[in-house]
Every structure is written in C-alpha cells, then in structure tokens.
Protein backbone atom coordinates (compact mmCIF):
# COMPACT_ATOMS: atom_id res chain seq x y z
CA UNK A 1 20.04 -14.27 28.14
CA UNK A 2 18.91 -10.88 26.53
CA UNK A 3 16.59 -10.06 29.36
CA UNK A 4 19.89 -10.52 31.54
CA UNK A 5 22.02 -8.29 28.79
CA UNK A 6 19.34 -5.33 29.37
CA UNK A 7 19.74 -6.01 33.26
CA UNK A 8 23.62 -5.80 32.86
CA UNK A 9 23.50 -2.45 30.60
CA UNK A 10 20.96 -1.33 32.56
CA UNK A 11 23.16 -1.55 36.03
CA UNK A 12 26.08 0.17 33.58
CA UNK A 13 24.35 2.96 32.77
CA UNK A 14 23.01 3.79 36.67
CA UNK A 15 26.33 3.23 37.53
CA UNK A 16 27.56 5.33 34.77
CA UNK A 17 25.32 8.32 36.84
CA UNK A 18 22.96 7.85 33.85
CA UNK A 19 19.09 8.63 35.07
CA UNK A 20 15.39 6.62 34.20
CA UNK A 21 14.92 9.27 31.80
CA UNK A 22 17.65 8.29 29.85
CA UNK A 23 17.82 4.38 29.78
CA UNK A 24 14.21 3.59 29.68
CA UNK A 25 14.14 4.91 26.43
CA UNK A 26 16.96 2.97 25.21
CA UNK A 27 16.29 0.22 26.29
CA UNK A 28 12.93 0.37 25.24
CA UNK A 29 14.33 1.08 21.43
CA UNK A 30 16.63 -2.14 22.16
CA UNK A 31 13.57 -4.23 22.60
CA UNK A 32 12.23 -2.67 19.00
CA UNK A 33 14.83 -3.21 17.20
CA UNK A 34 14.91 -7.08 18.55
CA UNK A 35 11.11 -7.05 17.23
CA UNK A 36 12.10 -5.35 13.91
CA UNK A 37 14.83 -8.27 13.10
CA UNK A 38 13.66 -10.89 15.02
CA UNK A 39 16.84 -12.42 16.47
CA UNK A 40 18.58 -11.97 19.64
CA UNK A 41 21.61 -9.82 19.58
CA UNK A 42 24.12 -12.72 19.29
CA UNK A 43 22.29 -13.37 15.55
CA UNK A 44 22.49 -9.01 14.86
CA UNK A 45 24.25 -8.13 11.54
CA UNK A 46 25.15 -4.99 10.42
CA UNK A 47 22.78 -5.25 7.46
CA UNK A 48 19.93 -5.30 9.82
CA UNK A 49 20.89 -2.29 11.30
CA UNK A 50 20.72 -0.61 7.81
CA UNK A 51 17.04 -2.31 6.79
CA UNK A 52 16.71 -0.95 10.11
CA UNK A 53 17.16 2.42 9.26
CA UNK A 54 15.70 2.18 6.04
CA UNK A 55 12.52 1.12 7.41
CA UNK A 56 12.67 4.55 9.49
CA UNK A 57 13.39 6.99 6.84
CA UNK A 58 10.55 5.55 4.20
CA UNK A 59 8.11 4.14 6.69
CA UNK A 60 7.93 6.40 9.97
CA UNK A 61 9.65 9.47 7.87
CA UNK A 62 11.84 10.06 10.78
CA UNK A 63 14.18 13.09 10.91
CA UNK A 64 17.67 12.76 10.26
CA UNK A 65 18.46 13.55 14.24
CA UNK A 66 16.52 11.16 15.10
CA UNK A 67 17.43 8.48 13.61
CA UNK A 68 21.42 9.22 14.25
CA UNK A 69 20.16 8.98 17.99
CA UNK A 70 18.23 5.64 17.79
CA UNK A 71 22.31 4.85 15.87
CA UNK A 72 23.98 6.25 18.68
CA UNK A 73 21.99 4.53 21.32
CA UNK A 74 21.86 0.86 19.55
CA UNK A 75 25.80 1.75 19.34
CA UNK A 76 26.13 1.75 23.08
CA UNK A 77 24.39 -1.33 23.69
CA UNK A 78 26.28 -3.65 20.79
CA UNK A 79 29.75 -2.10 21.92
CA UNK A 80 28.51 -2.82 25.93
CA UNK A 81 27.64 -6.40 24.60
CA UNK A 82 31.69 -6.42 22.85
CA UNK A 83 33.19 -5.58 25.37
CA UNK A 84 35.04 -8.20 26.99
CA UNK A 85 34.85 -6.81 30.73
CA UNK A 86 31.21 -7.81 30.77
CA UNK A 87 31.96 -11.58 29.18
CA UNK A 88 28.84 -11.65 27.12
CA UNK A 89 30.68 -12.77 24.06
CA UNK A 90 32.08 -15.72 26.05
CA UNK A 91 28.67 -16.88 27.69
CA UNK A 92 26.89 -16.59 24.40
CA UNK A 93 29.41 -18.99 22.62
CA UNK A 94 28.82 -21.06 26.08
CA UNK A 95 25.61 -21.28 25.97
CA UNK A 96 24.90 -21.37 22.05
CA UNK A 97 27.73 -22.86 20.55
CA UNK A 98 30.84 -21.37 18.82
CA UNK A 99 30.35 -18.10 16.63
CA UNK A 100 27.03 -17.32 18.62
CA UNK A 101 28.21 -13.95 19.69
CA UNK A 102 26.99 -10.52 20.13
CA UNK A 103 29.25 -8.38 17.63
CA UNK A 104 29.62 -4.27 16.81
CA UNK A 105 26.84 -3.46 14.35
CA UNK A 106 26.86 -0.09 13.77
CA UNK A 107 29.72 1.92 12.20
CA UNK A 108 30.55 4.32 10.42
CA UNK A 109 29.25 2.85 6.87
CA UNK A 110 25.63 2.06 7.97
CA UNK A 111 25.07 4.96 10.85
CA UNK A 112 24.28 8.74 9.82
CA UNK A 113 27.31 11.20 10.55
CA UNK A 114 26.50 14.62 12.50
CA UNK A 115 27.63 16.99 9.70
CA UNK A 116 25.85 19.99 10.85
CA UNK A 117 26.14 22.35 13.70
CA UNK A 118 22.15 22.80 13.43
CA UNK A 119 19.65 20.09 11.79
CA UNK A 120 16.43 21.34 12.95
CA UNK A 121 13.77 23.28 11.49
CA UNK A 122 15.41 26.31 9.62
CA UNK A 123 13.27 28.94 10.87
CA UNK A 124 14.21 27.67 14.49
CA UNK A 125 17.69 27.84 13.66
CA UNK A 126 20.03 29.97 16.05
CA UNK A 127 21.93 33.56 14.54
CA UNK A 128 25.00 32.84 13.19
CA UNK A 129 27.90 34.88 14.70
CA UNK A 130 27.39 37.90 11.89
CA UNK A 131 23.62 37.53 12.19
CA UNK A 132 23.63 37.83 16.12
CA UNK A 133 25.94 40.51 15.56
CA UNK A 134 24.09 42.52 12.93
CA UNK A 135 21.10 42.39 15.00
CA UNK A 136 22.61 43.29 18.70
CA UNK A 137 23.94 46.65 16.07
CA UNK A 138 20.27 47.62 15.19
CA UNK A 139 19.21 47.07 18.51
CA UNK A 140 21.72 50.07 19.51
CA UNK A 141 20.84 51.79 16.65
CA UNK A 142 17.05 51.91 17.43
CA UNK A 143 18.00 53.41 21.16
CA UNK A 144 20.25 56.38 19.43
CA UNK A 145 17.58 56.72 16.86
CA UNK A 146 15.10 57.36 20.22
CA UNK A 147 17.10 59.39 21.93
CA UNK A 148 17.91 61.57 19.15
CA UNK A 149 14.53 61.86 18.12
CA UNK A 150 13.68 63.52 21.90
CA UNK A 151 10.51 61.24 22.11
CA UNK A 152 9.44 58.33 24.06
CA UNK A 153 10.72 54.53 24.02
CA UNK A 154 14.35 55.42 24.11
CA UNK A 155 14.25 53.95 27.89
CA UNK A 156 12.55 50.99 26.19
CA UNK A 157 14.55 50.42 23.06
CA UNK A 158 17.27 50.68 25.92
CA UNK A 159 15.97 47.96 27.70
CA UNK A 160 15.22 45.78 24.81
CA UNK A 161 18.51 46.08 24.04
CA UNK A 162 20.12 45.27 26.84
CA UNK A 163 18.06 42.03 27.37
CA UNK A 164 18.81 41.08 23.89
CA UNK A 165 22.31 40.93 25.04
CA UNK A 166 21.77 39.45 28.41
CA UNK A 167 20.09 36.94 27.06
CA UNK A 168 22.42 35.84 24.62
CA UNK A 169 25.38 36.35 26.77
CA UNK A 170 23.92 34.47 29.23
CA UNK A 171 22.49 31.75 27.23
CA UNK A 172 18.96 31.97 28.32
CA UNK A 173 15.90 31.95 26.75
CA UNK A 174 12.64 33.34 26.65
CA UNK A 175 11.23 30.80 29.61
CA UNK A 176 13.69 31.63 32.12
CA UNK A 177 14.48 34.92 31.69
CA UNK A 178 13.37 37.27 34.63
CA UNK A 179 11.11 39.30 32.67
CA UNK A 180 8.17 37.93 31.08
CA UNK A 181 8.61 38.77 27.26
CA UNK A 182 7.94 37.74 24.39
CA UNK A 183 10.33 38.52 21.59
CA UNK A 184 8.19 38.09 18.76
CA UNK A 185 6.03 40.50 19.88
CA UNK A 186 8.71 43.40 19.94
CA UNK A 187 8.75 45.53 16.98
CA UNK A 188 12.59 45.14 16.85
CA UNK A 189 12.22 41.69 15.98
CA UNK A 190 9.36 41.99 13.48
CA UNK A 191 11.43 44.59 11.77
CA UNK A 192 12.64 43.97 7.90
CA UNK A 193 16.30 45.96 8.71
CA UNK A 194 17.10 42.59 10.98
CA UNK A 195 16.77 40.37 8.09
C-alpha cells in the first residue's frame, strides 16, 4: 500500500508539471521519515512529526530552512494522502480495518513558520532597500570624485557603476553577467564608506 501511495503522489506531482529533480527528493525524505517512526503513514501522528524534527535540530544540527522544507514537503504528501479525490483514506480503512487512515500531520503547532525575508548566512544576506541605495550613491560619488579630480578611472568608476545598477536592476548576478567580474575584488566594494 505505501509503495502504491508514493506511485500515486508520484504520478500527481508529474502531472502537476513537477520535474525528477524535485520529487525524487521528496520522496526519498518520505521513505526516511517512514524509517525514523517506523509505521506506515496510516499509523503517522503528529507527535512523530515533532520527535521528528527534534531529532533534526539536536542530532543532524540542521538549519532552520531546512528543516521548514523537509515540513513543507512531508505536508504535501499527508494532505495528498487526505485528500479524498485520491480515496486513500477509504482503502486504508478497507484494507486495515476502521480508523486505519492516513491523517494531516503537520500544522501549524509542530511545523516551523517562515518569519524572515532572509534566513541564511548573514554575511550572504542581500542590501536592504537603504543599504542598496546608500551604496548605488557612493558608487556615483566615486565617478564625480574621478572626474573632478582630472585623472584616470573616472571611465572605470563609470562603468562600475553602471553595472552595479544593471545588475541589480536586472536581477543578475555575478555568474551570468556579461562581463567577467568579480565584485569583491573592486575597491568600491572593499571600501569602509559602503558600510
């Protein structure tokens, strides 16, 4: 019977447009979380969904994000298995006897809200709005700074500017933008008046 649930949710997802890349990996987390409680998912409880969880912040040390997406993808598959359209409630009582059905398990009590725009590392973090904007400002200022000074690098300070706001208008980033550049290496970057 489970092998035939992962079959069904598997022919949901494909149909849902949803690519190898995507469902192998959840249903491969399906089939851990069957190892980690031991029961089929007509026997799942809530509270093994949060021993679950618990077992992946002190054990494996997982981040936050991650473990909302394991949530989020052990979600889809309970709430596929609830849903009457597929009738997996109805052939697990059928086959195993009354009350043997698959039922929601995660919710909002035992599953990790998304509470922040940005959870990852902090010095990978994106500008804010007044950070992005303080530092397209110095880039402008270094290119009148140049040209007033009557030296060289005003075309360049030009240019760096101008690509700092292509890319960011845009949304690109360093590994598809046309010009091979690093912006680490530009003194702009490195400089202490950006913050």
């Amino acid at each position: 019977m489970f092998e035939a649930m992962l079959r069904g949710w598997r022919a949901q997802q494909t149909a849902r447009g949803l690519r190898e890349d995507t469902i192998g990996p959840r249903e491969r987390l399906v089939r851990r979380f069957l190892a980690f409680t031991n029961e089929y998912p007509w026997n799942w409880g809530s509270s093994q969904v949060e021993e679950w969880t618990q077992s992946l912040v002190a054990e494996r040390r997982l981040a936050p994000s991650t473990i909302r997406g394991y949530q989020t993808d052990l979600r889809l598959f309970s709430e596929y298995l609830c849903d009457g359209r597929y009738g997996w409630a109805t052939a697990c009582e059928g086959e195993f006897g009354p009350g043997a059905h698959p039922v929601p398990v995660c919710h909002e009590w035992n599953t990790i809200a998304h509470l922040n725009g940005y959870e990852g590392r902090p010095e990978a973090r994106p500008f804010s709005r007044e950070e992005l904007q303080l530092f397209l400002d110095y880039a402008d200022d270094q290119v009148e700074r140049a040209v007033r000074a009557k030296r060289k690098g005003a075309l360049a300070a030009y240019r760096d500017a101008t690509l700092f706001k292509v890319i960011y208008g845009w949304g690109l980033f360093s590994g598809v933008c046309p010009v091979r550049w690093k912006l680490g290496s530009s003194r702009l970057c490195s400089s202490k008046a950006v913050g």
